[in-house]
Protein backbone atom coordinates (compact mmCIF):
# COMPACT_ATOMS: atom_id res chain seq x y z
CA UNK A 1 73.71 185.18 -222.93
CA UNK A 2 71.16 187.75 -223.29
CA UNK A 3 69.77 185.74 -226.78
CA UNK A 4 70.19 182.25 -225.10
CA UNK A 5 68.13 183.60 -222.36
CA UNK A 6 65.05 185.08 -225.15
CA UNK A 7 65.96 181.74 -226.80
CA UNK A 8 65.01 179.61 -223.42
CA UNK A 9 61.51 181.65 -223.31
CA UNK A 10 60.51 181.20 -226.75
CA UNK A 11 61.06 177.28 -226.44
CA UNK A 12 59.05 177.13 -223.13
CA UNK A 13 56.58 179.61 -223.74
CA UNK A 14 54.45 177.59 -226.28
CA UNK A 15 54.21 174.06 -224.44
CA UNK A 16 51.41 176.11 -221.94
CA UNK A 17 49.99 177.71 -224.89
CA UNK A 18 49.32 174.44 -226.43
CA UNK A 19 48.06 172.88 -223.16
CA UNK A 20 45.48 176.02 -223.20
CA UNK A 21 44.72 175.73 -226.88
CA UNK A 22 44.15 171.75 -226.45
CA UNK A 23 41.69 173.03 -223.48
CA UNK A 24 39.85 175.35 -225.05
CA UNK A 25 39.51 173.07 -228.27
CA UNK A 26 37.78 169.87 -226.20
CA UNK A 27 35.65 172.67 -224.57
CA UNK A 28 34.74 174.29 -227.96
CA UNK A 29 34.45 170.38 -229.50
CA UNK A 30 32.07 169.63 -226.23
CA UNK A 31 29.74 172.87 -225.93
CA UNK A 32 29.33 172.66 -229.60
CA UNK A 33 28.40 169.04 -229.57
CA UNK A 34 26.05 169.58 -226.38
CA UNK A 35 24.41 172.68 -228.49
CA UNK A 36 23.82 170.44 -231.20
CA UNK A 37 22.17 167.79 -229.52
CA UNK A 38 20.15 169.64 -227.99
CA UNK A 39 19.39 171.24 -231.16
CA UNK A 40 18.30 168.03 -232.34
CA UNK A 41 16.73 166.71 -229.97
CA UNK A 42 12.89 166.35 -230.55
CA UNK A 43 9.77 166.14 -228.64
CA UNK A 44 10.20 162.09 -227.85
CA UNK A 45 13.21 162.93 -226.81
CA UNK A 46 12.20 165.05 -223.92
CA UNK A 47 9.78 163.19 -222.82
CA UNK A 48 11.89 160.51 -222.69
CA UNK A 49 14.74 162.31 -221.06
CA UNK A 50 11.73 163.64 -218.29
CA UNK A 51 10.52 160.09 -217.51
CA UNK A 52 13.84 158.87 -216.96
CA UNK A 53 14.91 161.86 -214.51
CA UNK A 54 11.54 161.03 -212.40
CA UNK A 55 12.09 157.41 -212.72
CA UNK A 56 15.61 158.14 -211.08
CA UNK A 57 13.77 160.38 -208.24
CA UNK A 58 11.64 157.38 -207.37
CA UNK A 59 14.55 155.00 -207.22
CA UNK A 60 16.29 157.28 -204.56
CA UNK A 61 12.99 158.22 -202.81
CA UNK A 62 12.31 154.29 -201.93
CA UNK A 63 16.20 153.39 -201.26
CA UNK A 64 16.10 156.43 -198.69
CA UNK A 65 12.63 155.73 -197.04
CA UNK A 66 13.20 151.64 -197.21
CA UNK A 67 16.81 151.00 -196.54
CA UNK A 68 18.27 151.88 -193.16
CA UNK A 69 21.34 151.08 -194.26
CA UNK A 70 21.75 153.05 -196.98
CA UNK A 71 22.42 156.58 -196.27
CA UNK A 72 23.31 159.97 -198.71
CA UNK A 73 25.86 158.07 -201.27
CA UNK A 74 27.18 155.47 -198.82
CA UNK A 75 26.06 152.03 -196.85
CA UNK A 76 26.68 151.14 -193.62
CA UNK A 77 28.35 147.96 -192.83
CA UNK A 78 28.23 146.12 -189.60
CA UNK A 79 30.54 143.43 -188.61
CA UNK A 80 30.29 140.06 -187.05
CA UNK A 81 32.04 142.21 -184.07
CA UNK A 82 29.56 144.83 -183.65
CA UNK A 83 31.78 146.93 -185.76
CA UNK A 84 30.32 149.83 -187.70
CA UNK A 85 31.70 150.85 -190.97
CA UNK A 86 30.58 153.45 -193.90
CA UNK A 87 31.37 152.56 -197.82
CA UNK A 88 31.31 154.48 -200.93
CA UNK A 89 30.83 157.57 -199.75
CA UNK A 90 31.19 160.75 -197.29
CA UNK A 91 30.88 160.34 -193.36
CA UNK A 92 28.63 163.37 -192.47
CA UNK A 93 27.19 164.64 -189.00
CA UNK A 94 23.62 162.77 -190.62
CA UNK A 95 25.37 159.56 -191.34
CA UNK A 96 26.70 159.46 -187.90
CA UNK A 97 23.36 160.94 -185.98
CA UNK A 98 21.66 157.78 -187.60
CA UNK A 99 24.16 154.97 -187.21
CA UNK A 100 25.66 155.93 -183.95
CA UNK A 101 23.23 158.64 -182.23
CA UNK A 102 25.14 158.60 -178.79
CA UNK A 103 28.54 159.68 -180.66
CA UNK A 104 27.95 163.48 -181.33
CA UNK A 105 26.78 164.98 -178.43
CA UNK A 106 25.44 169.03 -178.16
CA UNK A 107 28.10 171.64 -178.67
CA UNK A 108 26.94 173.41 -175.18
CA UNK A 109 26.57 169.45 -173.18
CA UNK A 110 30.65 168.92 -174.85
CA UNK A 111 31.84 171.97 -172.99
CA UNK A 112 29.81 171.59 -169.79
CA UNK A 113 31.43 168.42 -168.96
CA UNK A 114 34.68 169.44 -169.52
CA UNK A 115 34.32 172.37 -166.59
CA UNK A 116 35.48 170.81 -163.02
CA UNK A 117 33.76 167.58 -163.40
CA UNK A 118 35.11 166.17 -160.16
CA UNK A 119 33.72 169.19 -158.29
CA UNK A 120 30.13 167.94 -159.13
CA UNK A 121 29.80 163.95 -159.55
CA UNK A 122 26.21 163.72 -160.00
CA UNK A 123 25.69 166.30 -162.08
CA UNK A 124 28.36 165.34 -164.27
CA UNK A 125 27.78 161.81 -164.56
CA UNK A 126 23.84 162.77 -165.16
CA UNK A 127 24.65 165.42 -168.20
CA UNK A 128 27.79 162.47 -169.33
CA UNK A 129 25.16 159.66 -169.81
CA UNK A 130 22.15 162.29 -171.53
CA UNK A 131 18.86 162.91 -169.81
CA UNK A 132 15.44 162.16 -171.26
CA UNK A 133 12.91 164.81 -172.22
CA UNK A 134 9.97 165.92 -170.29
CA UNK A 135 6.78 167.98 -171.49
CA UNK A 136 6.25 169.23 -168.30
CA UNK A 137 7.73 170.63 -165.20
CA UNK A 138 6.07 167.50 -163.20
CA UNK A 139 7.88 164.34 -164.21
CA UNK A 140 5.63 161.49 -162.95
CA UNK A 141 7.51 157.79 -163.27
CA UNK A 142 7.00 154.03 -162.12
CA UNK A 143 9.05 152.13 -159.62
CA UNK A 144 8.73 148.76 -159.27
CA UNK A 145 10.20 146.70 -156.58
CA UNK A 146 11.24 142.64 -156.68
CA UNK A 147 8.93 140.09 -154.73
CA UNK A 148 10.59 139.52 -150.70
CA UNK A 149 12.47 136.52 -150.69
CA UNK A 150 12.41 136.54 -146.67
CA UNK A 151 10.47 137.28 -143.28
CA UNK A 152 10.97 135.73 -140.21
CA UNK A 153 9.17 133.77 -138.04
CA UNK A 154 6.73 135.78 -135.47
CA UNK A 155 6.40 132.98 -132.38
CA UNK A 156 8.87 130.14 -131.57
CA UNK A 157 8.38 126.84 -133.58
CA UNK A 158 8.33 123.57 -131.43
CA UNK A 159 6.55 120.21 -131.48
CA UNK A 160 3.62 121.68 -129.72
CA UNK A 161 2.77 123.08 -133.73
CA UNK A 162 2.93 119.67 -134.95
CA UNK A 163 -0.56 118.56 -136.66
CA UNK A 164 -0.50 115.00 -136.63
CA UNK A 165 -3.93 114.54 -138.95
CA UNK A 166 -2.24 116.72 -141.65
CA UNK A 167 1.45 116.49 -140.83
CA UNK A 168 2.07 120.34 -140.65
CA UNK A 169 3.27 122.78 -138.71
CA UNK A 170 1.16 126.05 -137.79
CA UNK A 171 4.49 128.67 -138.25
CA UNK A 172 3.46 132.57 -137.59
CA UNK A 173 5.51 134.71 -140.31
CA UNK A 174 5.17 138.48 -139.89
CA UNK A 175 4.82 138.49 -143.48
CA UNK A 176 2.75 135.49 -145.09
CA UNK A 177 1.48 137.79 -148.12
CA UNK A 178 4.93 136.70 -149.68
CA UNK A 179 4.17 133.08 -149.63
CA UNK A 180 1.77 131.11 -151.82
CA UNK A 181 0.82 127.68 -151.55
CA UNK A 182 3.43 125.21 -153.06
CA UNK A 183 6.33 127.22 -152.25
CA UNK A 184 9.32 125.63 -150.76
CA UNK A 185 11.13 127.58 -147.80
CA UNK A 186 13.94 127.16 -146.00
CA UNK A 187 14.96 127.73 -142.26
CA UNK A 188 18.45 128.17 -141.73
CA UNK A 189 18.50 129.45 -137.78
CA UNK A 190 16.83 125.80 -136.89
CA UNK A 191 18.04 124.49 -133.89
CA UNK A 192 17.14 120.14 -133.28
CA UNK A 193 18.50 117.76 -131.34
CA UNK A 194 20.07 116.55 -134.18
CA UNK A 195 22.07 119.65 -134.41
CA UNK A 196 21.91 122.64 -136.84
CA UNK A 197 20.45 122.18 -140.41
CA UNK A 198 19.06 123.40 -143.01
CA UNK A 199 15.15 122.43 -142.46
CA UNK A 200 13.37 122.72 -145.77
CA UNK A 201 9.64 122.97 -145.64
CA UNK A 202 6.47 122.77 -148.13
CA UNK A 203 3.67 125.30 -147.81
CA UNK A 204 0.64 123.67 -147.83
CA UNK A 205 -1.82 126.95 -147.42
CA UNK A 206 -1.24 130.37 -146.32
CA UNK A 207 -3.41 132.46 -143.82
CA UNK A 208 -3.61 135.68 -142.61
CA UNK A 209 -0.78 135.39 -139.95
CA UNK A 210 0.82 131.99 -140.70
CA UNK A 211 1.95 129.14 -142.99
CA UNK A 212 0.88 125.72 -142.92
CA UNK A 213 4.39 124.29 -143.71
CA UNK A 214 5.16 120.66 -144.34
CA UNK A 215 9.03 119.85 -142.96
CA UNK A 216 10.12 117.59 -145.80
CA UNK A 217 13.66 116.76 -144.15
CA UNK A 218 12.52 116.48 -140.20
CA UNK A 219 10.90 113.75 -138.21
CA UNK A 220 8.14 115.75 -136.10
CA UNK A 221 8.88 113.66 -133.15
CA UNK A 222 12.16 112.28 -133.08
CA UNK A 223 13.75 115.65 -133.60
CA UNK A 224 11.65 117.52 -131.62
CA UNK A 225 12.60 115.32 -128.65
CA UNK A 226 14.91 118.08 -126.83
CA UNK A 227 12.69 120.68 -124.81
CA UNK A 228 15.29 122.33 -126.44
CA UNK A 229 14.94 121.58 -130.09
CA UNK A 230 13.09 124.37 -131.88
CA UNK A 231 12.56 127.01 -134.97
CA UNK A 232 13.24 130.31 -132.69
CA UNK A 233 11.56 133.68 -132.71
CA UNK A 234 12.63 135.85 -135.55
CA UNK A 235 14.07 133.71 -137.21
CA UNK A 236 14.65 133.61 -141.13
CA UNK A 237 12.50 132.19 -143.14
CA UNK A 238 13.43 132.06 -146.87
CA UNK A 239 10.97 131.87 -150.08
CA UNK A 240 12.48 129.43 -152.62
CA UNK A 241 11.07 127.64 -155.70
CA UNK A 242 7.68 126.14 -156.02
CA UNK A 243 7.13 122.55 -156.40
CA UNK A 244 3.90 121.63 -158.58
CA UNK A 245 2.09 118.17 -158.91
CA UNK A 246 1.88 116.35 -162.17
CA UNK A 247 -1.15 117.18 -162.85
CA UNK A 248 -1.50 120.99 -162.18
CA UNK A 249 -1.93 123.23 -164.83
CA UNK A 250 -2.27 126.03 -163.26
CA UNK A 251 -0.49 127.52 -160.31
CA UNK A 252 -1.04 130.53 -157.56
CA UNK A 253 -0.78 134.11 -159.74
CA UNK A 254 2.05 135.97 -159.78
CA UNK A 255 1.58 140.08 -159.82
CA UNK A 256 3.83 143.10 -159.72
CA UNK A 257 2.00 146.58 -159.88
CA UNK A 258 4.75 149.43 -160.08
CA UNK A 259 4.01 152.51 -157.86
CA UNK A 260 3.85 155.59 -159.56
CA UNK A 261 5.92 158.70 -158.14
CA UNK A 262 6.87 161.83 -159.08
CA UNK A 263 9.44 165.13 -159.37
CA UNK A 264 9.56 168.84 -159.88
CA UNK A 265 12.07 169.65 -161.99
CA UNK A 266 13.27 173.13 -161.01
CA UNK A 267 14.31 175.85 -162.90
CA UNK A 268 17.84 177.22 -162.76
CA UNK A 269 19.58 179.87 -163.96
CA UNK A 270 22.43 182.16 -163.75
CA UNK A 271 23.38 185.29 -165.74
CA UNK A 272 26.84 187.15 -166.61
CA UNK A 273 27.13 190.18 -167.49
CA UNK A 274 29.82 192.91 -168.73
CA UNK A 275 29.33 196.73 -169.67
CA UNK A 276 30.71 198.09 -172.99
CA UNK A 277 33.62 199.56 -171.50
CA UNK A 278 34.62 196.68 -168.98
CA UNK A 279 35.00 194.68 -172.17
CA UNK A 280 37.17 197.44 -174.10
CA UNK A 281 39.50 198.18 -171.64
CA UNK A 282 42.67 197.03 -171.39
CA UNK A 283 43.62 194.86 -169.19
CA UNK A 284 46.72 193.18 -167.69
CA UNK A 285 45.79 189.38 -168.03
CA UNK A 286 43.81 187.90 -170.37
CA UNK A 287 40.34 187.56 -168.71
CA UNK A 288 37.61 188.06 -171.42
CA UNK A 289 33.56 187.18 -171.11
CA UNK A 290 34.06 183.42 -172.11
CA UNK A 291 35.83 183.29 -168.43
CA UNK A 292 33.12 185.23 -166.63
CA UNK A 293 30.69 182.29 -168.09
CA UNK A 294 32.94 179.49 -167.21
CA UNK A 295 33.09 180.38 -163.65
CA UNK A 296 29.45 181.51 -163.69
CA UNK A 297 28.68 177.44 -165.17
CA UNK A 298 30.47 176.13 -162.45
CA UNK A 299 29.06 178.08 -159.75
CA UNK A 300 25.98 177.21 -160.92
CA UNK A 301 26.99 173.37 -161.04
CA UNK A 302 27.60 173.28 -158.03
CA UNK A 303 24.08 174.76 -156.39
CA UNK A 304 22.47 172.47 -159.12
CA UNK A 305 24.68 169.58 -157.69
CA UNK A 306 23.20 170.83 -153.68
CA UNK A 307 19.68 170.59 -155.44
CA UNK A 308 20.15 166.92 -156.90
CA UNK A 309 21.20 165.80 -153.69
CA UNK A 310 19.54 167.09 -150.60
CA UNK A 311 16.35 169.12 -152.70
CA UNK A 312 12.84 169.00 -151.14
CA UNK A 313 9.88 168.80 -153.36
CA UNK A 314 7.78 172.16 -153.24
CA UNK A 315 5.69 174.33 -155.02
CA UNK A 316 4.08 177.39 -154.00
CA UNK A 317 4.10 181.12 -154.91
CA UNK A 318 6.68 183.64 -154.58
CA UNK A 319 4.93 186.38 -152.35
CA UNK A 320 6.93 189.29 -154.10
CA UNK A 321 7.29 187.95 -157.59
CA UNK A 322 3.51 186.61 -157.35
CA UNK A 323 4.85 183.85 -159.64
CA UNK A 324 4.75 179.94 -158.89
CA UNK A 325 7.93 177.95 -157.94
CA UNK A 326 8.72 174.85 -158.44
CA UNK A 327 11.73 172.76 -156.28
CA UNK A 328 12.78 169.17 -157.05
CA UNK A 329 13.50 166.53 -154.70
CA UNK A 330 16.78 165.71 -153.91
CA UNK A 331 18.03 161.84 -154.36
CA UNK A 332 19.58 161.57 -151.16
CA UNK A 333 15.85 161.26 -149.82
CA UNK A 334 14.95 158.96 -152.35
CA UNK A 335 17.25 156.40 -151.92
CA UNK A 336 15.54 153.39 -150.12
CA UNK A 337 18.66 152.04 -147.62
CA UNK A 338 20.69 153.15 -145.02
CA UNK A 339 23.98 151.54 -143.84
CA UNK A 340 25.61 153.37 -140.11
CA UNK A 341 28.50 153.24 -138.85
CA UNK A 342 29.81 154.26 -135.63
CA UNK A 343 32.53 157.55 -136.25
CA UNK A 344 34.14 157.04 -132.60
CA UNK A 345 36.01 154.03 -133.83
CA UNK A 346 37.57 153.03 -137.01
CA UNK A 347 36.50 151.94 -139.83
CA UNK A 348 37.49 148.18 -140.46
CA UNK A 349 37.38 145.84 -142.88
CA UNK A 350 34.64 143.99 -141.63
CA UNK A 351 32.60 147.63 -142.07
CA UNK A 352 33.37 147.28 -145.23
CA UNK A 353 32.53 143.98 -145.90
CA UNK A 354 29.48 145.22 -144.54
CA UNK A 355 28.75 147.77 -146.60
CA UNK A 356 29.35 146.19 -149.71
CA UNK A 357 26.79 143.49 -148.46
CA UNK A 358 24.50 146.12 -148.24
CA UNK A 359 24.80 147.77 -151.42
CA UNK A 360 24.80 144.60 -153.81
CA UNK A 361 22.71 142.11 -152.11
CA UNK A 362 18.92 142.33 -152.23
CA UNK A 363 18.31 144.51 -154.46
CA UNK A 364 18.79 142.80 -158.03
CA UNK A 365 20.83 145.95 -158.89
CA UNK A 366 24.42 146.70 -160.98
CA UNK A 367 27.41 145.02 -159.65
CA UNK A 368 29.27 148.36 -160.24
CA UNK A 369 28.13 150.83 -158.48
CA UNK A 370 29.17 154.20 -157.40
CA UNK A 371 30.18 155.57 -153.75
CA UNK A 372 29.75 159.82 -153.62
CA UNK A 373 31.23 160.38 -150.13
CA UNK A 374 32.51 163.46 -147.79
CA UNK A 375 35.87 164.29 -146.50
CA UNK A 376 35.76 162.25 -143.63
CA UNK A 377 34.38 159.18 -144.98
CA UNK A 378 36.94 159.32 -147.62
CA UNK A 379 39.73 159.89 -145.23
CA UNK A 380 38.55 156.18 -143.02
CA UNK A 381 38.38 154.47 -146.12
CA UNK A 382 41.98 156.26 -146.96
CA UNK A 383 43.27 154.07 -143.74
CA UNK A 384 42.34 151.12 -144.65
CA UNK A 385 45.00 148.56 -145.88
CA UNK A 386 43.03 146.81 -148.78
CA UNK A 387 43.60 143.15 -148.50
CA UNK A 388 43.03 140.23 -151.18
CA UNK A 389 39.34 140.53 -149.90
CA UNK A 390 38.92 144.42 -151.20
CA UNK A 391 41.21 146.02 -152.93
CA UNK A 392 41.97 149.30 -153.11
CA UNK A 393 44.45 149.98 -156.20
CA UNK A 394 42.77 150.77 -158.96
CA UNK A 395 42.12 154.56 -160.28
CA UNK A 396 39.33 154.43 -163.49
CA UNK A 397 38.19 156.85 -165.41
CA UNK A 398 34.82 156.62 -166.38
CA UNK A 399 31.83 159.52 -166.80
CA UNK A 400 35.80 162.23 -167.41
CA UNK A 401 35.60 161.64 -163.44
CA UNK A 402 38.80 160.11 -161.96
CA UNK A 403 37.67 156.89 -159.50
CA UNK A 404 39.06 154.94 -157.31
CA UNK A 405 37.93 151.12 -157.87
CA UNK A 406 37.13 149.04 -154.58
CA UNK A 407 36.31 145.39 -155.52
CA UNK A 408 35.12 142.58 -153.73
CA UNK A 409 32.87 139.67 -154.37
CA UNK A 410 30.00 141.29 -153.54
CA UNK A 411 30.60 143.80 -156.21
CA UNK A 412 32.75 146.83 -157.71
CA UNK A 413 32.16 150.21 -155.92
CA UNK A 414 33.78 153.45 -157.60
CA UNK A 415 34.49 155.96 -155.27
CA UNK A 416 34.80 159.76 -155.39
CA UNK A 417 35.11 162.79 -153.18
CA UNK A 418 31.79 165.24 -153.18
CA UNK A 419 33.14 169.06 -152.21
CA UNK A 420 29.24 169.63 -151.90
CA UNK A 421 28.86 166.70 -148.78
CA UNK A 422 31.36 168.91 -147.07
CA UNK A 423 29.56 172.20 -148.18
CA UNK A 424 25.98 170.59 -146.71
CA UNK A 425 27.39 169.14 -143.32
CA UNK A 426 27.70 165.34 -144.62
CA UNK A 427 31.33 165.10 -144.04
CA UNK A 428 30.97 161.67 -142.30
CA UNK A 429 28.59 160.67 -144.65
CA UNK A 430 27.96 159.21 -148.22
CA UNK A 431 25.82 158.24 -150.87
CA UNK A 432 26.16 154.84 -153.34
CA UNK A 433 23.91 155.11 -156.50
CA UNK A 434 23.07 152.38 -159.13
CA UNK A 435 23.70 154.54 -162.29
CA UNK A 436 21.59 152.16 -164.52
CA UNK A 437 18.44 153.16 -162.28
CA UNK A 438 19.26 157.01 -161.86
CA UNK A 439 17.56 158.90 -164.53
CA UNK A 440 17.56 162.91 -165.15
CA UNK A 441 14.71 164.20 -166.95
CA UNK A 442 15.26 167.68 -168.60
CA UNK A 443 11.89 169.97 -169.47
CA UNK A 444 14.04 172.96 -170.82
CA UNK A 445 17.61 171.82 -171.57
CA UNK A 446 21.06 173.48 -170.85
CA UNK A 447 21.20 176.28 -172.63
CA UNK A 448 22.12 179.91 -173.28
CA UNK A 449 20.59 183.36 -174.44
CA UNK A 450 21.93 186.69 -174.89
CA UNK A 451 20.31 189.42 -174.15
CA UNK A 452 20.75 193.05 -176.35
CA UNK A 453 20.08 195.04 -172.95
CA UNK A 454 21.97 197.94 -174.59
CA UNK A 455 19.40 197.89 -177.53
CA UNK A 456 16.13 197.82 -175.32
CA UNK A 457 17.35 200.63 -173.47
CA UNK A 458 18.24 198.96 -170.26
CA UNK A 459 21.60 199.30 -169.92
CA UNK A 460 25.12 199.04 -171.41
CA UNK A 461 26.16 195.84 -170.97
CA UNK A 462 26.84 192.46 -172.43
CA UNK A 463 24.46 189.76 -171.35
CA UNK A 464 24.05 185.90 -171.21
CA UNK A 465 21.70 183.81 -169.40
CA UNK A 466 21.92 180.36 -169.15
CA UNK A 467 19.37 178.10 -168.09
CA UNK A 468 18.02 174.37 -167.74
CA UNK A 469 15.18 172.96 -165.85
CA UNK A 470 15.70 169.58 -164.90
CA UNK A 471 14.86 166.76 -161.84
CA UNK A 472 16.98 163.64 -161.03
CA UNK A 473 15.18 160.52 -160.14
CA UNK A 474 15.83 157.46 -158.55
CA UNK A 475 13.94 154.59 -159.95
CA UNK A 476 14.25 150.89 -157.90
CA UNK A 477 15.42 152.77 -154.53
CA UNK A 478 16.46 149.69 -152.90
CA UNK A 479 19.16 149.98 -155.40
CA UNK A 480 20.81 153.32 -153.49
CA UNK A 481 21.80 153.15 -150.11
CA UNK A 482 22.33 156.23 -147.81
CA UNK A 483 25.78 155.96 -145.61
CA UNK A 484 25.79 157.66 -142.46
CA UNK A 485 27.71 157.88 -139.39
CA UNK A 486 25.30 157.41 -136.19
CA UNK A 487 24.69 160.71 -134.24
């Protein structure tokens, strides 16, 4: 046994030693054939072998600076879906930074959202969807608002107006400036002897506090015969579509200035600390300086949260520090409605009919939209059986903040609960914000910085301060509507 077993060795040992020896003999074969040409090679030939190399630096120079689509080793291919795809060759953080930038998002913005993000909507939603950059601490930005599409009438309408020689009407308007001549308008509250309808008028020219309006659908006198047949005070009067002649080429000009407004953004900060010994010691649960910063980020959150909402623009000096500071303005005074409700009786359907009017009509906004509301808001809307008007079902996820979806026809509203309405005495109250027109601009970006205090000679601890300046703003304010219970 003891021979069969040198026997076995000595038959296996020399297959490896072969495999090494066949190796080492290609290697020997190649590096002595590489010496050799190189050896031989003579001056041509490195010239040659020069021009070629710069030739192929060119080539990938102009591929990389021309081609968008071709990236490192690899192409991007986009489908007739809208479907992204990378060939023949490696997907790097680059390759992905250029063909999807929204995808990888900042190592500190990825664990920011992930800390209690129902605890602070706005600020969560804000940091979800990415903020644009500011060079300064004043953000200045344009709002621009749609043309009126109504006013009302500002005396009662009645055959007395008629103007027989040009077959007009004088109508006062409280607003005329919204009118040019050759619109069409309509007057829905019209009441005629022929009963209600809708009376549909030309305007001829437009003054100062009236319309001369041409009734296209009336007869002056025959319905006009009732004393009591009239267009009453205050009542609607709707812009509609011009009507031009054949032969104009030109019509009445058409301009929309935006108004130019502004923000602070305001600095904030918090900082955590530990001393060389706290963080040595032992200690009977697990609680280590990563936690201390977590529940430092979230305290701070939440004050940033109070700032984004009920923040008043101000700047001015600190008298101790001697050093200026700047506060932002808050959107809930930006927003450019307000819809009441009465908290002594409950909250009905109709309310909420109501409200969803208000939010989505008007306004040429989203038709999603997003309710931030208090305690006792959310607990009215809680009691309301959702009917096959609204309903009430439906829990999204969208911004990694749980929602619950209330649809109508008017539009979809997503509603969550804001701890910081309760915190700031808005229990009964709320807040719905177009996300497509709220926009947070970000001077110094979240961030954080240790501090070697023990180095400097300070003191023994551990430091990290984290910081961000940063303003919300809400641009088309019509689009935002304040919800409040009357006092």
């Amino acid at each position: 046994m003891k021979g069969k077993s040198l026997k076995g060795n000595q038959t296996t040992t020399p297959t490896t030693n072969n495999n090494n020896n066949n190796n080492n003999i290609i290697n020997t074969i190649f590096m002595k054939n590489f010496k050799e040409t190189i050896k031989n090679m003579t001056a041509g030939d490195w010239i040659l072998l020069g021009m070629s190399a710069i030739a192929l630096g060119i080539i990938i120079w102009l591929t990389g600076a021309d081609s968008d689509a071709a990236l490192a080793t690899g192409t991007i291919l986009t489908t007739a879906k809208g479907g992204m795809h990378f060939v023949d060759g490696p997907l790097t953080t680059a390759v992905t930074a250029e063909a999807s930038p929204g995808l990888l998002r900042n190592e500190i913005d990825s664990r920011i959202v992930k800390i209690r993000p129902m605890a602070t909507p706005i600020d969560q939603i804000t940091r979800w969807a990415g903020c644009r950059p500011s060079g300064s601490m004043k953000v200045e930005y344009y709002s621009v608002d749609t043309k009126p599409m109504e006013t009302t009438t500002g005396a009662q309408v009645t055959s007395a107006g008629y103007d027989r020689a040009t077959d007009t009407f004088e109508i006062p308007v409280a607003v005329p400036a919204i009118f040019s001549p050759g619109d069409t308008v309509l007057f829905p509250d019209a009441v005629l002897s022929a009963g209600p309808q809708a009376i549909v008028g030309y305007v001829v020219t437009v003054g100062d506090r009236s319309l001369k309006v041409k009734l296209v659908n009336v007869d002056p006198v025959d319905d006009f015969s009732d004393p009591g047949a009239k267009i009453p005070n205050g009542s609607t009067v709707v812009r509609m579509g011009r009507a031009a002649t054949e032969l104009e080429v030109q019509t009445s000009q058409f301009e929309a200035l935006p108004v130019k407004k502004s923000n602070l953004c305001q600095i904030f900060k918090t900082q955590v600390e530990q001393s060389t010994y706290q963080k040595i010691a032992d200690k009977e649960v697990g609680w280590n300086f990563s936690d201390q910063e977590e529940v430092a980020i979230i305290d701070m959150r939440l004050g940033m949260e109070r700032s984004f909402l009920f923040g008043r623009q101000a700047r001015f000096t600190d008298p101790v520090k001697h050093e200026e500071v700047l506060m932002t303005d808050g959107i809930w005074n930006q927003a450019g409605k307000d819809w009441t409700y009465d908290p002594d009786e409950d909250l009905t359907m109709k309310n909420l009919i109501e409200l969803m009017r208000t939010a989505f009509t008007g306004n040429s906004g989203s038709s999603r939209k997003i309710l931030v509301a208090g305690s006792g808001l959310i607990e009215r809307l809680n009691n309301l059986d959702h009917t096959k008007i609204i309903g009430a079902d439906t829990t999204v996820t969208k911004w990694g903040i749980d929602f619950t979806e209330l649809r109508s026809k008017f539009g979809t509203l997503y509603v969550v609960h804001s701890e910081v309405l309760d915190s700031c005495n808005h229990t009964d109250d709320g807040l719905i914000i177009d996300p497509e027109y709220m926009t947070k601009y970000s001077h110094v970006p979240f961030r954080t910085e240790r501090l070697d205090l023990k180095r400097s000679g300070i003191r023994n601890t551990e430091a990290v301060v984290i910081t961000e300046a940063s303003c919300l703003v809400l641009r088309y304010p019509d689009a935002h509507v304040r919800v409040t219970a009357k006092a």
